[in-house]
C-alpha atoms as a PDB file:
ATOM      1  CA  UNK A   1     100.780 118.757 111.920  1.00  0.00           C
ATOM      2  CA  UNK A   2     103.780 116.828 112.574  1.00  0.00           C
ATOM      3  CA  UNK A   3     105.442 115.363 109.702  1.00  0.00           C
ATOM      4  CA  UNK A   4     107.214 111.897 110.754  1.00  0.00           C
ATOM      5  CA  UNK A   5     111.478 111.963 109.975  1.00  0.00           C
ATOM      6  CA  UNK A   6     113.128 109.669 107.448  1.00  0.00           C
ATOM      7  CA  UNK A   7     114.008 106.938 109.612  1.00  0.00           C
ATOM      8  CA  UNK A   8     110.256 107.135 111.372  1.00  0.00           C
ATOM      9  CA  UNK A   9     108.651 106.826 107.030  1.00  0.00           C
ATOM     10  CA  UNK A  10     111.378 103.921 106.818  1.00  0.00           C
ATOM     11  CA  UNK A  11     110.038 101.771 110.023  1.00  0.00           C
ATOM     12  CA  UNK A  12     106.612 102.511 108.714  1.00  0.00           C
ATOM     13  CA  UNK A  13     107.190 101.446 105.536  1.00  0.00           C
ATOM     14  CA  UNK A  14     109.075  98.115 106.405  1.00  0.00           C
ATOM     15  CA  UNK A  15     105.495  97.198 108.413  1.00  0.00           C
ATOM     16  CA  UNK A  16     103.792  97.645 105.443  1.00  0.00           C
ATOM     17  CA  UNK A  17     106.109  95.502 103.114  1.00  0.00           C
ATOM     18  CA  UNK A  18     105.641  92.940 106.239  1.00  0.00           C
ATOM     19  CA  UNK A  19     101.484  92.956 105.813  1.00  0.00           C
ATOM     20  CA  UNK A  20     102.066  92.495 101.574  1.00  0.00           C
ATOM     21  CA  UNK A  21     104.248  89.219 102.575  1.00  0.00           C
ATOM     22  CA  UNK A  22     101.164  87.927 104.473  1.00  0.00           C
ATOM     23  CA  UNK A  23      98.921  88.458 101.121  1.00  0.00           C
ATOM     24  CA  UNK A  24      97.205  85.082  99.028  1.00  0.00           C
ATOM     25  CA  UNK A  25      98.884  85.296  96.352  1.00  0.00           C
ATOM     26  CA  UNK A  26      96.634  86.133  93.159  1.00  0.00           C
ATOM     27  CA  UNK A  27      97.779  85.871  89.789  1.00  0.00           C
ATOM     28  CA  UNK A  28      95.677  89.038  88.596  1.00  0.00           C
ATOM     29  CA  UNK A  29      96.917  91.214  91.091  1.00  0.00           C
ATOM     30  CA  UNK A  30      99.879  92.698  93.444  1.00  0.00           C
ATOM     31  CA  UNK A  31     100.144  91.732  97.019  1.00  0.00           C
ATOM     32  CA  UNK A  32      99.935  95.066  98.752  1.00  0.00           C
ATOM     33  CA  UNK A  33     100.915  96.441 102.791  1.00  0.00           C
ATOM     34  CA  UNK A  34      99.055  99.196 104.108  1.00  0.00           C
ATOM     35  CA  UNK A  35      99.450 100.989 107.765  1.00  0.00           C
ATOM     36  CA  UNK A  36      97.778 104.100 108.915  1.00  0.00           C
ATOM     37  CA  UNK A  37      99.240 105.814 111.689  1.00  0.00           C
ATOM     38  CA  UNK A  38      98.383 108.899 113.744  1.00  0.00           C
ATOM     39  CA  UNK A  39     100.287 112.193 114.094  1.00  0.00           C
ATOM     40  CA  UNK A  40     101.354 110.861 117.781  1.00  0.00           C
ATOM     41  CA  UNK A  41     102.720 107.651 115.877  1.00  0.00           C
ATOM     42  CA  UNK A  42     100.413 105.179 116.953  1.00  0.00           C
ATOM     43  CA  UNK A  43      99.269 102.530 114.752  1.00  0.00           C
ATOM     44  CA  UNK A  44      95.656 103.185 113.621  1.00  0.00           C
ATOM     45  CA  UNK A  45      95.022 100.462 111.459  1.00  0.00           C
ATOM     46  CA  UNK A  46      96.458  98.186 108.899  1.00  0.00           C
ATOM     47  CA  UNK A  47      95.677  96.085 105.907  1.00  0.00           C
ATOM     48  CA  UNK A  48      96.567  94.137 102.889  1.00  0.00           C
ATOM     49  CA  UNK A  49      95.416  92.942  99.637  1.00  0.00           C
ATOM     50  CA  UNK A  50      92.569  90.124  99.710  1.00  0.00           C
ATOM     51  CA  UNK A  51      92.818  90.544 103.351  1.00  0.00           C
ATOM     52  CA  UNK A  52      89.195  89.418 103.912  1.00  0.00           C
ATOM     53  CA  UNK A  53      88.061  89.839 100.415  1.00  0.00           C
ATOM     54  CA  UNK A  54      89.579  88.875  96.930  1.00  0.00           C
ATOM     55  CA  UNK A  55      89.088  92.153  95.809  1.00  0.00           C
ATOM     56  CA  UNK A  56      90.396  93.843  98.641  1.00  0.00           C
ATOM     57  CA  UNK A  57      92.775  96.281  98.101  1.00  0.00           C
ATOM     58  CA  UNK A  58      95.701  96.859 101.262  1.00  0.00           C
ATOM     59  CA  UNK A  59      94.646 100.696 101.461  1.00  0.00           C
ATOM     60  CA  UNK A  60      90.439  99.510 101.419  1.00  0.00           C
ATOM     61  CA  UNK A  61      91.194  97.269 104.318  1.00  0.00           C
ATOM     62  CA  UNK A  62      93.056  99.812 106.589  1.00  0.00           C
ATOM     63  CA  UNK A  63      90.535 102.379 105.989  1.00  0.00           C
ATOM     64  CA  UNK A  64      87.454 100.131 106.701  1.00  0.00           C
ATOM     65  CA  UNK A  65      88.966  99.356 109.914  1.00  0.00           C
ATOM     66  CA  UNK A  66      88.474 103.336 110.969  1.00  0.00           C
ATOM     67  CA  UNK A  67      85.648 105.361 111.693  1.00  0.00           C
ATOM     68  CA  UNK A  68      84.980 107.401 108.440  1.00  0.00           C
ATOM     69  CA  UNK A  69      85.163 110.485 110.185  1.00  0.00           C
ATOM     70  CA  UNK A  70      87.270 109.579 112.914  1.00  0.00           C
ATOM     71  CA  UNK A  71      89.571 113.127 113.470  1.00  0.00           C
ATOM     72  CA  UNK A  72      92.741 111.437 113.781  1.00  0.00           C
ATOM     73  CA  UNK A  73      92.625 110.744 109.951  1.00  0.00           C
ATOM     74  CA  UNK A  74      93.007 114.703 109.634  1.00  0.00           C
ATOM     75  CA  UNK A  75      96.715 114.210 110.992  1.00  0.00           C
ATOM     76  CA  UNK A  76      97.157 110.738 109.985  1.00  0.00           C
ATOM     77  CA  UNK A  77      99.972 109.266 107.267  1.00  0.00           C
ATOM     78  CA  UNK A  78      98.938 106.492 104.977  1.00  0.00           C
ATOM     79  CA  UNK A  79     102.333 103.837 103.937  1.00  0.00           C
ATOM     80  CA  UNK A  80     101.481 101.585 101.247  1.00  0.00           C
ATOM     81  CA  UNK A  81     103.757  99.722  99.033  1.00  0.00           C
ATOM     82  CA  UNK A  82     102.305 100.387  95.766  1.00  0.00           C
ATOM     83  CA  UNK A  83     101.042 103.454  94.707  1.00  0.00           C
ATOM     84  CA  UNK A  84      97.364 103.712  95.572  1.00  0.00           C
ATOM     85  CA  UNK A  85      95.295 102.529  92.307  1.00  0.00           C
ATOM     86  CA  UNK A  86      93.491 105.223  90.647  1.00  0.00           C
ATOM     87  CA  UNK A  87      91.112 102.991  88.382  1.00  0.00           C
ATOM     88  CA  UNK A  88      89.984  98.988  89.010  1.00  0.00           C
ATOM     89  CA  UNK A  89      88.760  96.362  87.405  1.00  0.00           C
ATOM     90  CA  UNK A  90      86.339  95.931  90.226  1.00  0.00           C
ATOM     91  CA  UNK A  91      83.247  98.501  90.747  1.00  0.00           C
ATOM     92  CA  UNK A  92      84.832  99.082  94.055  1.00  0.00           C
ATOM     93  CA  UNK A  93      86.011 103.078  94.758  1.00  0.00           C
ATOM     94  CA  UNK A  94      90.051 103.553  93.697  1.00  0.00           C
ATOM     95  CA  UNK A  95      92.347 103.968  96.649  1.00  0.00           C
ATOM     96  CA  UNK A  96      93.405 107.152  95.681  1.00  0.00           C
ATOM     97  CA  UNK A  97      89.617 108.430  95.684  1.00  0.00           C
ATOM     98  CA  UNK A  98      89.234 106.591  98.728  1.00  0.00           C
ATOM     99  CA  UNK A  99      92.299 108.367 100.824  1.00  0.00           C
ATOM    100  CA  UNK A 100      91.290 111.856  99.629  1.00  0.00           C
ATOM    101  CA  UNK A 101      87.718 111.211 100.842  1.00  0.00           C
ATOM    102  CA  UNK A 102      88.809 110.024 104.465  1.00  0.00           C
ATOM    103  CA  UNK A 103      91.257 113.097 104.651  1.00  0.00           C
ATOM    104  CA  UNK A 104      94.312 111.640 104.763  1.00  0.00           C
ATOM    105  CA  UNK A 105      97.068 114.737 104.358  1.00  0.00           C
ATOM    106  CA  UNK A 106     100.286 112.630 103.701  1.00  0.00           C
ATOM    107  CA  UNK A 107     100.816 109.655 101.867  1.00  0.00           C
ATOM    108  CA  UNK A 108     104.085 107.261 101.492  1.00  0.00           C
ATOM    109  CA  UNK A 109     104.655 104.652  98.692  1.00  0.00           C
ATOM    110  CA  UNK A 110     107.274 102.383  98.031  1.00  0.00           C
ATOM    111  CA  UNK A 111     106.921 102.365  94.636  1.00  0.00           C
ATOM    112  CA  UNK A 112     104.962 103.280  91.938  1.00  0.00           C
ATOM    113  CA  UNK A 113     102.201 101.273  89.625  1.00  0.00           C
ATOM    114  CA  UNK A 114     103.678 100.078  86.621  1.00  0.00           C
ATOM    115  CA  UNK A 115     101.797  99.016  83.137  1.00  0.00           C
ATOM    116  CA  UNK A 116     100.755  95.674  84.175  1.00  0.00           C
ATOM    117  CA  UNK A 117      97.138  95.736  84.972  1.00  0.00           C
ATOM    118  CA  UNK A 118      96.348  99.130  84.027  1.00  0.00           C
ATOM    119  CA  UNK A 119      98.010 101.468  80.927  1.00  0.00           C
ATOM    120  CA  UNK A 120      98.546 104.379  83.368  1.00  0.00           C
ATOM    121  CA  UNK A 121      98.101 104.623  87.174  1.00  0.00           C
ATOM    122  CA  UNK A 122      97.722 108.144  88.442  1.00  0.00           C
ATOM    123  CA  UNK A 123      97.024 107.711  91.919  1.00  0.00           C
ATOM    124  CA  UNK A 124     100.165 109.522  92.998  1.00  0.00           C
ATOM    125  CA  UNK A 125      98.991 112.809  90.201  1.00  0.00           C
ATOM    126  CA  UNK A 126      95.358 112.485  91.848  1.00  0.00           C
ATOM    127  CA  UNK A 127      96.890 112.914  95.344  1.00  0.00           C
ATOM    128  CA  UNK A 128      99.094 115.439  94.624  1.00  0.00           C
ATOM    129  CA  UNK A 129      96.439 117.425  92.686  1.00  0.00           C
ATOM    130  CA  UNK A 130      93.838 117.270  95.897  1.00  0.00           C
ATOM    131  CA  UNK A 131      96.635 118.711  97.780  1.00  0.00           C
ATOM    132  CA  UNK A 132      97.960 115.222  99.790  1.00  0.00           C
ATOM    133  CA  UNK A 133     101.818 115.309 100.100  1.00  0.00           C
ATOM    134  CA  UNK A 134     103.324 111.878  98.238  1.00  0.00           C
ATOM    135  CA  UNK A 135     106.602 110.862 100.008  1.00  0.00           C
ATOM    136  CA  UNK A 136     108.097 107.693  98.066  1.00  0.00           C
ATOM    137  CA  UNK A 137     110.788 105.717  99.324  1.00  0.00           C
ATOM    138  CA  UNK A 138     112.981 104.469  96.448  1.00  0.00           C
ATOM    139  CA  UNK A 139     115.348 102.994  98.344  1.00  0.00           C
ATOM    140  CA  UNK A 140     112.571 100.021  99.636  1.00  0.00           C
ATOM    141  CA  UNK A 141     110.877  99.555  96.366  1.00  0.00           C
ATOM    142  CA  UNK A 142     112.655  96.526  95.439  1.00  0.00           C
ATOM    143  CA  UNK A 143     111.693  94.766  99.088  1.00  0.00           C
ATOM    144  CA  UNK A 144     108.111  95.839  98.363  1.00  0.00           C
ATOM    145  CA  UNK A 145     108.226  94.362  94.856  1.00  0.00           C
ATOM    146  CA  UNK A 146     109.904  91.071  95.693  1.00  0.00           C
ATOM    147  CA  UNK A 147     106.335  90.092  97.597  1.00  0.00           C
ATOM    148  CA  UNK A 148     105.300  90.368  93.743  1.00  0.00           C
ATOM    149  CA  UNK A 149     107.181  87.793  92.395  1.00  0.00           C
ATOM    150  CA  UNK A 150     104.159  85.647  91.794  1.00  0.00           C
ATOM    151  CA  UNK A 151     103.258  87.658  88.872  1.00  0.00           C
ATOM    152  CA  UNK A 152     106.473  87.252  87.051  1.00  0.00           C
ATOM    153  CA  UNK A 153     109.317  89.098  85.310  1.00  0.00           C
ATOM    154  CA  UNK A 154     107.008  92.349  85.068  1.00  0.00           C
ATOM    155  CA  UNK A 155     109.547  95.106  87.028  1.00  0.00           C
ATOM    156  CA  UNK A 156     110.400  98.236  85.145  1.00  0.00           C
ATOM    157  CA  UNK A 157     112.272 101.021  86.976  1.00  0.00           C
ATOM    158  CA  UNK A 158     110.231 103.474  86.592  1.00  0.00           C
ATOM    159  CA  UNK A 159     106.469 103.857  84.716  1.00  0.00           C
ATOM    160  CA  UNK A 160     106.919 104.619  81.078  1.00  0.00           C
ATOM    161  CA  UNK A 161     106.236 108.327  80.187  1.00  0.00           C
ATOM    162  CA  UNK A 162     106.029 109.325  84.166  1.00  0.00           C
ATOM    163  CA  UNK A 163     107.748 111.595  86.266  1.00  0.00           C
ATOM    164  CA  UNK A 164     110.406 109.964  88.830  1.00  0.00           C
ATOM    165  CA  UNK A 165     110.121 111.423  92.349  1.00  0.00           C
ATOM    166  CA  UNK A 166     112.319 114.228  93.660  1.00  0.00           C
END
């Protein structure tokens, strides 16, 4: 599999934060940018919170938009802003759940889930533990939070009582 290069995860990543910008704002939840793209580096599919759905999730949308057992997904990198929600407050499937079903082997967040909505996300600890490799990208979290700033004064550097990224 080809693994993309630092600047390649950095483009990528700046799409996503694009798709959160174009997000309704919702008081009860983050405005999220998600892109899939293929080991040749072709856009697959993208999405973004309450795209088509007020409970949409960014990572939901992309994936809906692909064949569920489309092979590219095999080889295929998932960049979304936030770190893909292991529980809701809707019935719907987490993201996390959701990206380890499709087959998705790499993952790249801008940031992690803090304490607002849930006590403790563990998307990033689910992924890991199925065997996805979690790149995050410290250095764009605060352009993926700003999209946030309808929810307030909520930004903590890092999750309480979690690991930082190597």
């Amino acid at each position: 599999m080809h693994t993309p290069d630092r600047d390649q995860d950095l483009r990528w990543m700046q799409r996503a934060i694009d798709l959160a910008a174009l997000c309704p704002p919702a008081t009860g939840a983050y405005s999220v940018g998600a892109v899939i793209v293929g080991e040749d580096g072709t856009e697959l599919a993208t999405g973004y919170s309450r795209e088509a759905d007020p409970h949409d999730h960014a990572e939901e949308a992309a994936l809906a938009k692909v064949r569920t057992n489309d092979p590219r997904l095999a080889t295929a990198t998932m960049y979304s802003t936030l770190e893909p929600c292991s529980q809701r407050r809707s019935p719907r499937t987490p993201c996390a759940q959701r990206i380890i079903a499709a087959g998705i082997p790499r993952v790249v967040i801008a940031w992690r889930e803090p304490s607002l909505f849930v006590d403790d996300c563990v998307g990033y600890e689910q992924l890991v533990e199925a065997g996805v490799t979690v790149v995050e990208l410290p250095e764009l979290a605060e352009a993926a939070q700003s999209v946030n700033s309808h929810l307030g004064s909520w930004r903590e550097p890092c999750c309480p009582g979690r690991r930082q990224a190597a």
